[in-house]
Protein backbone atom coordinates (compact mmCIF):
# COMPACT_ATOMS: atom_id res chain seq x y z
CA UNK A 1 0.00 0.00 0.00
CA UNK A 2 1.48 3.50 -1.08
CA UNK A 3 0.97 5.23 2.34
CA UNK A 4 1.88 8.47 0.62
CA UNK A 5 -1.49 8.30 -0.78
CA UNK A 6 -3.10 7.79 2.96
CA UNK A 7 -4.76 10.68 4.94
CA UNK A 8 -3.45 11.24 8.30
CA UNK A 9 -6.31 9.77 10.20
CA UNK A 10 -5.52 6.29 8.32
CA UNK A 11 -5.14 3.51 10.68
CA UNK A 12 -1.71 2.17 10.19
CA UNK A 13 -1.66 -0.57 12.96
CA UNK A 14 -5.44 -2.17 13.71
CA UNK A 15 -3.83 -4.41 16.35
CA UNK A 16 -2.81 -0.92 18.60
CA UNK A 17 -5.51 1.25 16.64
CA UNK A 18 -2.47 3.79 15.43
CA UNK A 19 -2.90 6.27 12.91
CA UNK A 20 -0.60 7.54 10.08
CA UNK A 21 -0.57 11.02 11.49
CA UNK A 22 0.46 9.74 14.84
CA UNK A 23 3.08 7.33 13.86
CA UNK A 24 5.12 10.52 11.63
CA UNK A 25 4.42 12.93 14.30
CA UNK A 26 6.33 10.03 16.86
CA UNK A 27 8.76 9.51 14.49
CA UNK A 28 9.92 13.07 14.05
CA UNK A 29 9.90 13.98 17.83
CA UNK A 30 11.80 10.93 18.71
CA UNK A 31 13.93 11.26 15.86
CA UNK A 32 13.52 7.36 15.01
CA UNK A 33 14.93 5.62 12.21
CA UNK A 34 14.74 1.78 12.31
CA UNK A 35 11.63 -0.19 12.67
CA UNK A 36 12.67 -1.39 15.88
CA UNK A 37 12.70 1.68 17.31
CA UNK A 38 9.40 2.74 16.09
CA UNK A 39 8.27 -0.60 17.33
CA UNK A 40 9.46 -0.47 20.54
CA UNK A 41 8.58 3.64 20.85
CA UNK A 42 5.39 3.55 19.39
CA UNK A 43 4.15 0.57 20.45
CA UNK A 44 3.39 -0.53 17.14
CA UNK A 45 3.96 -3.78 14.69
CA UNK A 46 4.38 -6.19 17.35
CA UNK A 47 1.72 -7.73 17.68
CA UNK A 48 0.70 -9.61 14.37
CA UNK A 49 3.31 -7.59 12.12
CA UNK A 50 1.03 -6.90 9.25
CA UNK A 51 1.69 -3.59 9.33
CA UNK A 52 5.58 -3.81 9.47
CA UNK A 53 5.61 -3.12 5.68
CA UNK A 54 3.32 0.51 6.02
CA UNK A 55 5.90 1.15 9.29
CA UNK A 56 8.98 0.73 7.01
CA UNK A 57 7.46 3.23 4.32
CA UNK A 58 6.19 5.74 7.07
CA UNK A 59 9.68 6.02 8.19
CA UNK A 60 11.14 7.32 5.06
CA UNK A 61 8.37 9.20 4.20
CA UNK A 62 8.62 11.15 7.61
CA UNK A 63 11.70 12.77 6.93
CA UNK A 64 10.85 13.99 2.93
């Protein structure tokens, strides 16, 4: 899924019920840069993982 193409209020992670909006705003206060980190910071992707791939693409889309 392109999540360039997602509004802010999409829901990223079901499992923690995160939004797109939330996850970059985390991202860019916390200055994160690996999934692990957003994983472990947000609180996000560990669950089922499904959403590891949108996480990944989130991360460098943060910074653009």
């Amino acid at each position: 899924m392109d999540m360039r193409a997602m509004g802010d209020d999409f829901m990223v992670c079901l499992c923690k019920k995160k939004k797109k909006g939330e996850l970059i705003e985390l991202i860019r206060e916390k200055e994160l840069k690996t999934l692990d980190e957003l994983r472990e910071q947000g609180d996000v992707g560990n669950k089922c993982g499904a959403c590891c791939e949108d996480l990944e693409q989130l991360l460098e889309i943060a910074y653009e």
